[in-house]
C-alpha atoms as a PDB file:
ATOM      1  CA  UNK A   1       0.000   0.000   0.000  1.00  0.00           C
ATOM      2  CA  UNK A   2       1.286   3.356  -0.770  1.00  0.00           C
ATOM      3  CA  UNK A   3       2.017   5.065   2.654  1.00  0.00           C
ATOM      4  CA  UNK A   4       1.078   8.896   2.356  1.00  0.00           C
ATOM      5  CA  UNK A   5       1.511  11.713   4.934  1.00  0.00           C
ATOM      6  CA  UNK A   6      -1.851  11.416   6.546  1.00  0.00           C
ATOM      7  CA  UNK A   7      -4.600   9.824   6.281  1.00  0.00           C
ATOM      8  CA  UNK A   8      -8.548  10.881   6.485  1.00  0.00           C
ATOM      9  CA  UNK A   9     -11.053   9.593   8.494  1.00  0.00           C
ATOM     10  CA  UNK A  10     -12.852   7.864   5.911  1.00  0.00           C
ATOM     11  CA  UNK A  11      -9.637   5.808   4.753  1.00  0.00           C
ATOM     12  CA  UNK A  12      -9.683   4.321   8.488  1.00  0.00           C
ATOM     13  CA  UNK A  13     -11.777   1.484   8.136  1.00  0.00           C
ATOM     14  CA  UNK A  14     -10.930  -0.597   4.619  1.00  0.00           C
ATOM     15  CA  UNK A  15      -7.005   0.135   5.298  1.00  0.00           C
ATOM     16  CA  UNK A  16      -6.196  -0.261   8.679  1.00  0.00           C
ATOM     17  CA  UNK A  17      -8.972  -1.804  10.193  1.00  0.00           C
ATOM     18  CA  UNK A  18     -10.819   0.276  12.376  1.00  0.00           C
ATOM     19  CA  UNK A  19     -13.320   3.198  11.789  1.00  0.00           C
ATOM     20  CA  UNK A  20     -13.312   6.915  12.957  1.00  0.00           C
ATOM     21  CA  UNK A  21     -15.464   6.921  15.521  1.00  0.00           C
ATOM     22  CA  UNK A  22     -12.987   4.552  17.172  1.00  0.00           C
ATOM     23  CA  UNK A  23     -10.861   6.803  16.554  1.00  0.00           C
ATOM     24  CA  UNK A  24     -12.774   9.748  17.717  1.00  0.00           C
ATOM     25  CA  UNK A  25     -13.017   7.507  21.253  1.00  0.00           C
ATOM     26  CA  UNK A  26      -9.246   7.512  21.550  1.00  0.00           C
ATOM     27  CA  UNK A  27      -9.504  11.481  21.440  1.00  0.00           C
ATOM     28  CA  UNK A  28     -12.257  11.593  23.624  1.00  0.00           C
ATOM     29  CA  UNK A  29     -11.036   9.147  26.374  1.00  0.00           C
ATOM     30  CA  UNK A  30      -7.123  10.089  26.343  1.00  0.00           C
ATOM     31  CA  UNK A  31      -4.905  13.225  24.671  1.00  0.00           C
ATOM     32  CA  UNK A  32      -4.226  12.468  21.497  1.00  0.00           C
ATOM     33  CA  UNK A  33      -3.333  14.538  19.180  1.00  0.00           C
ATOM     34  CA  UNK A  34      -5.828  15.815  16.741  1.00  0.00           C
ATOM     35  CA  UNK A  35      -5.064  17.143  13.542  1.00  0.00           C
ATOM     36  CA  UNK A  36      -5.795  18.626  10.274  1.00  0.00           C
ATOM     37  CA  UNK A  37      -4.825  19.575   6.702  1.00  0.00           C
ATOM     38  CA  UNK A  38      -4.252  23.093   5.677  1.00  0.00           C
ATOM     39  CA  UNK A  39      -4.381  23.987   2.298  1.00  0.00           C
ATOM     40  CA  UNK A  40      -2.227  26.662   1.198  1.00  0.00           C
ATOM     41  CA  UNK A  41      -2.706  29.017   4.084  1.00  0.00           C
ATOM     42  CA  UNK A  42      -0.410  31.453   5.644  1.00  0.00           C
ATOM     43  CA  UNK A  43       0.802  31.651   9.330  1.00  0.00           C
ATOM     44  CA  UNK A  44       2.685  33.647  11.212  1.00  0.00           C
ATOM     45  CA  UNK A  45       5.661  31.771  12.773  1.00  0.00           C
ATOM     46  CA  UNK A  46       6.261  32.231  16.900  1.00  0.00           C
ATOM     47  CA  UNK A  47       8.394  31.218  19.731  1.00  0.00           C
ATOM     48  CA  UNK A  48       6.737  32.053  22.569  1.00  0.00           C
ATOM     49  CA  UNK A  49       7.486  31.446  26.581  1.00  0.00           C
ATOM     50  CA  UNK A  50       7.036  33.539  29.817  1.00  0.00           C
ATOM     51  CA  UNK A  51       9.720  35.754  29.196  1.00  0.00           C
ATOM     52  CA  UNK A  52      10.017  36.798  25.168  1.00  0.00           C
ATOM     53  CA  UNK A  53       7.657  36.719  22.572  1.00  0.00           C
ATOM     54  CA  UNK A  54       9.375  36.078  19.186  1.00  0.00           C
ATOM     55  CA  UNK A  55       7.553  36.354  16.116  1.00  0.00           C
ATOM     56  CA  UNK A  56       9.917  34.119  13.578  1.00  0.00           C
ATOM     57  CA  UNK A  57       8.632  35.409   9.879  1.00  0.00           C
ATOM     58  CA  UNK A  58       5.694  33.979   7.678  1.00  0.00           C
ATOM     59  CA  UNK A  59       4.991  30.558   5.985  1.00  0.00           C
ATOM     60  CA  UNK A  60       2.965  29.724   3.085  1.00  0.00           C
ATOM     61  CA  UNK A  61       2.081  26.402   4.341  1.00  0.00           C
ATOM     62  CA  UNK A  62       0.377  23.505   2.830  1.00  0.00           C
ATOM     63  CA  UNK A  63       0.046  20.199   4.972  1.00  0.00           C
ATOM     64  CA  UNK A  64      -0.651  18.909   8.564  1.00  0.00           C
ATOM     65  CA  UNK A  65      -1.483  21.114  11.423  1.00  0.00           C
ATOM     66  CA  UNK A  66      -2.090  19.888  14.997  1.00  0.00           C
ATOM     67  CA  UNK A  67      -4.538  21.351  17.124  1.00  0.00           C
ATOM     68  CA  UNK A  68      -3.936  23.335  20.538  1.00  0.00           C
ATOM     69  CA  UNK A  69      -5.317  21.838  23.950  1.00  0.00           C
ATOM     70  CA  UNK A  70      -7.288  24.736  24.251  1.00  0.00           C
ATOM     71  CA  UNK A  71      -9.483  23.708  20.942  1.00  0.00           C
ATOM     72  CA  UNK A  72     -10.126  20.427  21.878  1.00  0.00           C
ATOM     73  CA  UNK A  73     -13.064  20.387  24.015  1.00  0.00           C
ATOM     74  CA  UNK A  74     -15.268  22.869  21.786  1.00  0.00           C
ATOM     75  CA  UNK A  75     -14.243  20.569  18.486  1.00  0.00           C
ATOM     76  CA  UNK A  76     -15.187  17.072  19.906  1.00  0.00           C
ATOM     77  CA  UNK A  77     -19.089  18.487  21.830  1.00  0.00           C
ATOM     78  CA  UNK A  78     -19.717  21.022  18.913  1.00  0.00           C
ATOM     79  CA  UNK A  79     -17.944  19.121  15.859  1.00  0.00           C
ATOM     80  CA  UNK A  80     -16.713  22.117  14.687  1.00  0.00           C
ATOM     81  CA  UNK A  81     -14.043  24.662  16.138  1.00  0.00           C
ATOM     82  CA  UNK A  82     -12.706  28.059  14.724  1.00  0.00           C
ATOM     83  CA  UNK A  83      -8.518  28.543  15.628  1.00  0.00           C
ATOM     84  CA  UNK A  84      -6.453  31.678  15.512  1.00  0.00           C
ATOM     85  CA  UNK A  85      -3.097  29.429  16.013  1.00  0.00           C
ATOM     86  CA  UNK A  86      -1.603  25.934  15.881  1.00  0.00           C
ATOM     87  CA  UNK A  87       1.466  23.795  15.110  1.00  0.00           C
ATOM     88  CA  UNK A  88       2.561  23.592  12.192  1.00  0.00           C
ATOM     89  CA  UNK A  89       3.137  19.575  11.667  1.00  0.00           C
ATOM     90  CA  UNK A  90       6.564  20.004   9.326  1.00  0.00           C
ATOM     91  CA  UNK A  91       8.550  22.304   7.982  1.00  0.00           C
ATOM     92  CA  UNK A  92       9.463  20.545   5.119  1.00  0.00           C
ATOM     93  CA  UNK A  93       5.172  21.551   4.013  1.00  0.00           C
ATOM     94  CA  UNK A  94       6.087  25.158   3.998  1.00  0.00           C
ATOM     95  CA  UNK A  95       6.436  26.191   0.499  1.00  0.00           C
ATOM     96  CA  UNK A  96       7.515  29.776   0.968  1.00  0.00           C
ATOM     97  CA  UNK A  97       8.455  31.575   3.326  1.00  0.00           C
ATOM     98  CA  UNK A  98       8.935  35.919   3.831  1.00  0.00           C
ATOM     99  CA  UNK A  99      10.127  38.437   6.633  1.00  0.00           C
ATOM    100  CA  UNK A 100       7.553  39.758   8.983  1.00  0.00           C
ATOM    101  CA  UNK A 101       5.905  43.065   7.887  1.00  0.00           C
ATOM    102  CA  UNK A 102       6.651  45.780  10.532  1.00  0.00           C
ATOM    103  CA  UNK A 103       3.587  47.580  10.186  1.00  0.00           C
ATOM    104  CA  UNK A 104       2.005  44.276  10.951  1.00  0.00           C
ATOM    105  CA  UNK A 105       3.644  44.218  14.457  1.00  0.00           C
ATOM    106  CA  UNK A 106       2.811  47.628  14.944  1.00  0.00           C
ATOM    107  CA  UNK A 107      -0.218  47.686  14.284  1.00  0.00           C
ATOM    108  CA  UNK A 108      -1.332  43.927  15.837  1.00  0.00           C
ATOM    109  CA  UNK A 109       0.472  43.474  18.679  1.00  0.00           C
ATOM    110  CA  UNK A 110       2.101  44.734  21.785  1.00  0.00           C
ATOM    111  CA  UNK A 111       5.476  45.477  23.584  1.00  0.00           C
ATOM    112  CA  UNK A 112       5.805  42.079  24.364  1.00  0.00           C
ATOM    113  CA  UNK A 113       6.435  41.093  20.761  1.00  0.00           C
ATOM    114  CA  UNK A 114       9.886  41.670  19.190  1.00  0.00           C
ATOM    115  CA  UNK A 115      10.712  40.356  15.222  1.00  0.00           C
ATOM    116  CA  UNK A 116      13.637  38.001  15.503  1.00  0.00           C
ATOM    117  CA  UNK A 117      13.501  36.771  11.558  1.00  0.00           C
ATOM    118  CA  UNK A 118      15.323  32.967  10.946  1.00  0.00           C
ATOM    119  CA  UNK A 119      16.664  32.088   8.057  1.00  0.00           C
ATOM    120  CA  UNK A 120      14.884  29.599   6.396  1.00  0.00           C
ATOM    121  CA  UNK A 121      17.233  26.884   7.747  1.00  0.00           C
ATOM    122  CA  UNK A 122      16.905  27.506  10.833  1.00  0.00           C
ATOM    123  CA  UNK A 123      12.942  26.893  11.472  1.00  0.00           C
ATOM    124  CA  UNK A 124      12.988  24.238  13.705  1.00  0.00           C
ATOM    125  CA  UNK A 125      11.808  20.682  12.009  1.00  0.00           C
ATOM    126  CA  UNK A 126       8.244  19.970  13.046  1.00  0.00           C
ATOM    127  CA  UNK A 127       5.457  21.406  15.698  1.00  0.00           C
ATOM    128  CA  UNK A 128       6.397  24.998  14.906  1.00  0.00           C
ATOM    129  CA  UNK A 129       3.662  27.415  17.227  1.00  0.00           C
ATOM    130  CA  UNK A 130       1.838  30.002  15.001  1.00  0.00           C
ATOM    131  CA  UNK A 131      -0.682  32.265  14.424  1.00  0.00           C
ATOM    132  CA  UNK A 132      -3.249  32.072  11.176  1.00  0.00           C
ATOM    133  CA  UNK A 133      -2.843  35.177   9.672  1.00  0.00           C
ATOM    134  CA  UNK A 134      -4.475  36.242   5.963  1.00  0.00           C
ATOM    135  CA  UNK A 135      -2.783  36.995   2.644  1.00  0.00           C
ATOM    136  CA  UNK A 136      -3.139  40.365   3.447  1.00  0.00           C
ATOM    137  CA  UNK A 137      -0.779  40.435   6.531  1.00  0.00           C
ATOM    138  CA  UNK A 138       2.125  39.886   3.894  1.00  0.00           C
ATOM    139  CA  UNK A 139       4.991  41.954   4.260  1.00  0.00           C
ATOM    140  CA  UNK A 140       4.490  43.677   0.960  1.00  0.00           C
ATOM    141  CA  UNK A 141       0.714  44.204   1.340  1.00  0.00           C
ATOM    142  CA  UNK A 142       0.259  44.836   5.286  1.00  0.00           C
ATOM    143  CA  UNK A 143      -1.493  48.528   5.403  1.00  0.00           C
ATOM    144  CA  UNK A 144      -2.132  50.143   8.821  1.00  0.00           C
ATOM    145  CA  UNK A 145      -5.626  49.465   8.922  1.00  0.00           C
ATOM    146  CA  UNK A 146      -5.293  45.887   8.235  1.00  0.00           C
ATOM    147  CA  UNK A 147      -6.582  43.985  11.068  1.00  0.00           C
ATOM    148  CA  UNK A 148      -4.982  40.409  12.012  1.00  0.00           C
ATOM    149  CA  UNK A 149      -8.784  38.434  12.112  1.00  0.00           C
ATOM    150  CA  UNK A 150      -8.233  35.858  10.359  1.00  0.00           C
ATOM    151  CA  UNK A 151      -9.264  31.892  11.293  1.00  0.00           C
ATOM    152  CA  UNK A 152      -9.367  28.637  10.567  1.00  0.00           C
ATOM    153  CA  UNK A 153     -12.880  26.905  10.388  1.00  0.00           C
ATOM    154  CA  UNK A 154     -11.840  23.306  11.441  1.00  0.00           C
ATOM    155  CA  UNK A 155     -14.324  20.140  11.436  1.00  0.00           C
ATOM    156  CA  UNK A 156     -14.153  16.717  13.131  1.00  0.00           C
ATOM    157  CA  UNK A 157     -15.042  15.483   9.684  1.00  0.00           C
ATOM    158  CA  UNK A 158     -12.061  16.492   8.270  1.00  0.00           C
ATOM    159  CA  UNK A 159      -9.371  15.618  10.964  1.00  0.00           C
ATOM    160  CA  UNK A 160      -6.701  13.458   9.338  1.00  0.00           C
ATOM    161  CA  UNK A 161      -4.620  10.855  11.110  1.00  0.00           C
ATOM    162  CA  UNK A 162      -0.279  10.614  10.499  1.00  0.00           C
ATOM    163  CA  UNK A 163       1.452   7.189  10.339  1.00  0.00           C
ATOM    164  CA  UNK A 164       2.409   7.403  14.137  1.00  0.00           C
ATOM    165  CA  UNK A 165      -1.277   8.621  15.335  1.00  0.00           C
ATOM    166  CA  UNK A 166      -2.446   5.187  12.937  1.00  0.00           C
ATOM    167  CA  UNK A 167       0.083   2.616  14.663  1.00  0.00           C
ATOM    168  CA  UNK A 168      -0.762   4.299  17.892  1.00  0.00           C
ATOM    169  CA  UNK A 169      -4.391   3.599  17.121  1.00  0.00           C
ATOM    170  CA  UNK A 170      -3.960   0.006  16.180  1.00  0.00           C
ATOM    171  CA  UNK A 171      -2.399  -0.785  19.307  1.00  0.00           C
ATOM    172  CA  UNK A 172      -4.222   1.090  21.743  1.00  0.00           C
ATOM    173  CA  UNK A 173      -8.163  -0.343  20.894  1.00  0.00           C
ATOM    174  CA  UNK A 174      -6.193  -3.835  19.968  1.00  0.00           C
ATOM    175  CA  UNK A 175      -4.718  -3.852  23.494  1.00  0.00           C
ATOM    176  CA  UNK A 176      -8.023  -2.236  25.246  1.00  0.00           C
ATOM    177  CA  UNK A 177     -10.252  -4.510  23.606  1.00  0.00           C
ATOM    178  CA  UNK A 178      -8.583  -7.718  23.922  1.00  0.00           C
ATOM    179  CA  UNK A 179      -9.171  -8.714  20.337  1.00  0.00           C
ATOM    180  CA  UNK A 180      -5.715 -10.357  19.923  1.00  0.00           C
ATOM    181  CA  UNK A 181      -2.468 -10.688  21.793  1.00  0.00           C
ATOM    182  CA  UNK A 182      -0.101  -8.602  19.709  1.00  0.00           C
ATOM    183  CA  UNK A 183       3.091  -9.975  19.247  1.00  0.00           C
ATOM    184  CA  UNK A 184       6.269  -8.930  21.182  1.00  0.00           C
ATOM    185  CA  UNK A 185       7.969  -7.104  18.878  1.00  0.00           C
ATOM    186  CA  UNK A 186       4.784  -4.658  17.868  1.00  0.00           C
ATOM    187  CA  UNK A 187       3.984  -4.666  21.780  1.00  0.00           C
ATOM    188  CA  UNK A 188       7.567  -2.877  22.475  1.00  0.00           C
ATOM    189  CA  UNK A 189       7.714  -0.597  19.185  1.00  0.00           C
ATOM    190  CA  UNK A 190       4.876   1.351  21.474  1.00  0.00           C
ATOM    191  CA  UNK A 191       7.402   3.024  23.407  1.00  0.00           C
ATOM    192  CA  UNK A 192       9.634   4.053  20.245  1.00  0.00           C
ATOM    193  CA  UNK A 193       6.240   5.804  18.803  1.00  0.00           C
ATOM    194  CA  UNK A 194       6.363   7.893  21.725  1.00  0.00           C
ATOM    195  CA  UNK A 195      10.075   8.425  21.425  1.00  0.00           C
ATOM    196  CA  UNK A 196      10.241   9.163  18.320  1.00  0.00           C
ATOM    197  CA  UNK A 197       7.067  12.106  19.301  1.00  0.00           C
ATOM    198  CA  UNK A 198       9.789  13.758  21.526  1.00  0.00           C
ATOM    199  CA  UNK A 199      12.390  14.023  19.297  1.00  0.00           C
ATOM    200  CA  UNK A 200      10.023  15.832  16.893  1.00  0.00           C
ATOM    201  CA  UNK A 201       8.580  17.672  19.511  1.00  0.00           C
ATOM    202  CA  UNK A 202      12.014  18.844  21.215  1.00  0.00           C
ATOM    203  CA  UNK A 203      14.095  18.383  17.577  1.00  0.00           C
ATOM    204  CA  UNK A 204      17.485  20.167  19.434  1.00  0.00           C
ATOM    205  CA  UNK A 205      17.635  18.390  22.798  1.00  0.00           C
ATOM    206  CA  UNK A 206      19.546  15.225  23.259  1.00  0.00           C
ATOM    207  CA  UNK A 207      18.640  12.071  25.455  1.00  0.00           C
ATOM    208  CA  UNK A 208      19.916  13.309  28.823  1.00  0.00           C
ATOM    209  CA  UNK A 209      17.265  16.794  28.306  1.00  0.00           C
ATOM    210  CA  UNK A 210      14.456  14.751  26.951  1.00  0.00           C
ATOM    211  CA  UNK A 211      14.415  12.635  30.067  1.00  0.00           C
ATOM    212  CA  UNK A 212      14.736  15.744  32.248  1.00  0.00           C
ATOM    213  CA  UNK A 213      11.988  17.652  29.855  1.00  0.00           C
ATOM    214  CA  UNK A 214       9.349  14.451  31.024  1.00  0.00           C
ATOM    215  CA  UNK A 215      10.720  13.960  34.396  1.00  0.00           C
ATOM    216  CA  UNK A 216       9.734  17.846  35.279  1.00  0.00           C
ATOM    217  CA  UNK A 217       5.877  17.924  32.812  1.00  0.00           C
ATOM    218  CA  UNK A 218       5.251  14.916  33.940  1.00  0.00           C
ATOM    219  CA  UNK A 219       5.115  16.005  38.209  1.00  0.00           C
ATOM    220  CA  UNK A 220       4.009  19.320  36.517  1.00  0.00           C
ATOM    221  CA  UNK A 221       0.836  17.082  34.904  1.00  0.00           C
ATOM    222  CA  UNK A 222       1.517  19.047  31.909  1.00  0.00           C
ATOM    223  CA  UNK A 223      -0.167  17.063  29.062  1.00  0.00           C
ATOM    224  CA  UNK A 224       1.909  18.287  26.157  1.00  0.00           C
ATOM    225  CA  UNK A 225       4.730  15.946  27.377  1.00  0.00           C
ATOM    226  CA  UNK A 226       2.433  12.669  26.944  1.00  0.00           C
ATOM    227  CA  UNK A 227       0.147  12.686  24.245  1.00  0.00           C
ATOM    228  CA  UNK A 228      -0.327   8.992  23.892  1.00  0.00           C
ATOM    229  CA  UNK A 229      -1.334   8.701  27.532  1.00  0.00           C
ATOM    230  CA  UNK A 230       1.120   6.137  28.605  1.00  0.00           C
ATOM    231  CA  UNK A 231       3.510   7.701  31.584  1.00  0.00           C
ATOM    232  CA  UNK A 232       2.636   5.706  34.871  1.00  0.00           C
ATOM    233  CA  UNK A 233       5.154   7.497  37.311  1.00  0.00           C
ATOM    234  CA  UNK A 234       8.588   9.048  36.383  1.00  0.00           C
ATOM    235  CA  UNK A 235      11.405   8.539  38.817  1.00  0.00           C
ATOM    236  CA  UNK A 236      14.923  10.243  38.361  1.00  0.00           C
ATOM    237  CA  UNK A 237      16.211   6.905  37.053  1.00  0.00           C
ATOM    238  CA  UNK A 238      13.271   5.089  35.850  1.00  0.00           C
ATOM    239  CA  UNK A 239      10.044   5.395  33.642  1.00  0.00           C
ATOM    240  CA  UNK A 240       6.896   3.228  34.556  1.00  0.00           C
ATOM    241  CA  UNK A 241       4.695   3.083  31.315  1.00  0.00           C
ATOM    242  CA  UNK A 242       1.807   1.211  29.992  1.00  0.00           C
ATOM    243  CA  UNK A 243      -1.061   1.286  26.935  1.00  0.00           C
ATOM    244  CA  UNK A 244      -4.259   1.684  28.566  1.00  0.00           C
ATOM    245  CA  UNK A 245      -5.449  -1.959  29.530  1.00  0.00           C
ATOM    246  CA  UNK A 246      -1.717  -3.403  29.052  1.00  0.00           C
ATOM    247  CA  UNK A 247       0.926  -4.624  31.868  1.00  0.00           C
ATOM    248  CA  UNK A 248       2.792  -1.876  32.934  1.00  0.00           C
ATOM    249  CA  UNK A 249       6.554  -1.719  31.945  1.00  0.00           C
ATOM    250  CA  UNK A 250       9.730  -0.234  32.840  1.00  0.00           C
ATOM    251  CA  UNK A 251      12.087   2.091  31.009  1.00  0.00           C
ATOM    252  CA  UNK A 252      15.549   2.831  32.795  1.00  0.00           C
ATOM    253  CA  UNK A 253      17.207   6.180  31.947  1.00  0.00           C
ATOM    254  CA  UNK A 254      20.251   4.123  30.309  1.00  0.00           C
ATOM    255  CA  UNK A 255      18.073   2.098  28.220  1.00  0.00           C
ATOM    256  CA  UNK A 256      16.083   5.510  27.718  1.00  0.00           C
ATOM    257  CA  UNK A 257      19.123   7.380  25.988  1.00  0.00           C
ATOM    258  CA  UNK A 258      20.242   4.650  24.410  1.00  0.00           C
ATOM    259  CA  UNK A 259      16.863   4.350  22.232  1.00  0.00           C
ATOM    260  CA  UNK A 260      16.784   8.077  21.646  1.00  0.00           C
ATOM    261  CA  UNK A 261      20.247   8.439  20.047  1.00  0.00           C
ATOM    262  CA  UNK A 262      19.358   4.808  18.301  1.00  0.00           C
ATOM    263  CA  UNK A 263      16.098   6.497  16.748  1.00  0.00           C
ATOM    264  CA  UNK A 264      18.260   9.601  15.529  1.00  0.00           C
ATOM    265  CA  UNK A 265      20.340   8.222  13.365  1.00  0.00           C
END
């Protein structure tokens, strides 16, 4: 089967054997991620934390998006959800990229917003924070009176799945349903899916700061740090981690790093 970026929900069923509204369950019940395709939009890049707010430049962007926590609840009662920002999924989907107009952050924001423009090379690879913003918001177009309005109309309908959120899928209702005893090998891959999310969601920190990124959201409860809902407990040494409905497991910080730099070559 050709394997594509994502997947809709309607694909679900007939190629990897189970439908959306299972899938829909696994967003209901646990965190994770929910996302969507954006079709030639643009969106203003930002790195954003207590201290500085960074607006990076602008992307023409056309692929996956992933929804912020905040969206969430309103999408899966009302089945529909309008956004004013996101993650961009990958860099490698934007297809051009410009400068940020000044009279745009003049006119939009506040003091607490400074322009630090990247170099195309240096976006970071995937889950990059931004803000929908309107072809009008260019740099060469951006007048004084134009507002920064502009949203995303998002519906369950249309979510779409990656390869990671599928094989996630298929071994979370698998596992929670009992339908078959998985083998070994597909059992322990569960824990590299979940790697593999934190080295795309932290793409510049090494084994030693990923453990000590989970070790301090995870006594935080900060969701963003397990997606998949599998952290148990996190010791300074040792992870305790299961699939819902599966025998809890053990990950030791050696065997921890060792995975991480094994998944990054």
């Amino acid at each position: 089967m050709f394997r594509k970026d994502y997947y809709r929900l309607g694909e679900l069923e007939s190629k990897f054997g189970f439908s959306a509204y299972d899938y829909i369950y696994l967003c209901e019940k646990f965190n994770n991620p929910i996302r969507f395709y954006a079709h030639k939009h643009y969106f203003l890049m930002m790195d954003l934390d207590l201290y500085k707010k960074k607006l990076l430049g602008v992307a023409y962007y056309k692929g996956v998006i992933n929804l912020l926590p905040q969206y969430r609840n309103e999408l899966l009662q009302s089945g529909s959800v309008e956004i004013e920002e996101c993650y961009l999924t990958d860099k490698k989907f934007i297809e051009l990229y410009e400068e940020v107009s000044p009279e745009l952050v003049v006119n939009c924001f506040d003091e607490k917003y400074e322009v630090t423009s990247l170099r195309p090379e240096n976006i970071q690879a995937t889950n990059i924070y931004s803000r929908v913003i309107g072809e009008e918001n260019r740099d060469m177009v951006q007048k004084e009176v134009t507002k920064l309005d502009c949203r995303l109309n998002l519906k369950l309908e249309d979510m779409v799945l990656t390869n990671d959120d599928i094989s996630w899928a298929r071994l979370s209702l698998k596992m929670s349903n009992n339908e078959k005893v998985l083998p070994e090998s597909e059992r322990e891959n569960t824990f590299h899916i979940y790697a593999k999310h934190l080295i795309n969601f932290y793409p510049g920190k090494g084994a030693s700061a990923l453990w000590n990124i989970i070790l301090k959201k995870h006594h935080e409860e900060d969701d963003e740090i397990d997606p998949y809902c599998i952290l148990i407990e996190v010791y300074p040494d040792e992870i305790i981690w299961a699939v819902k409905g599966d025998t809890e497991r053990t990950m030791k910080k050696s065997t921890f790093k060792n995975l991480i730099t094994k998944l990054k070559k």
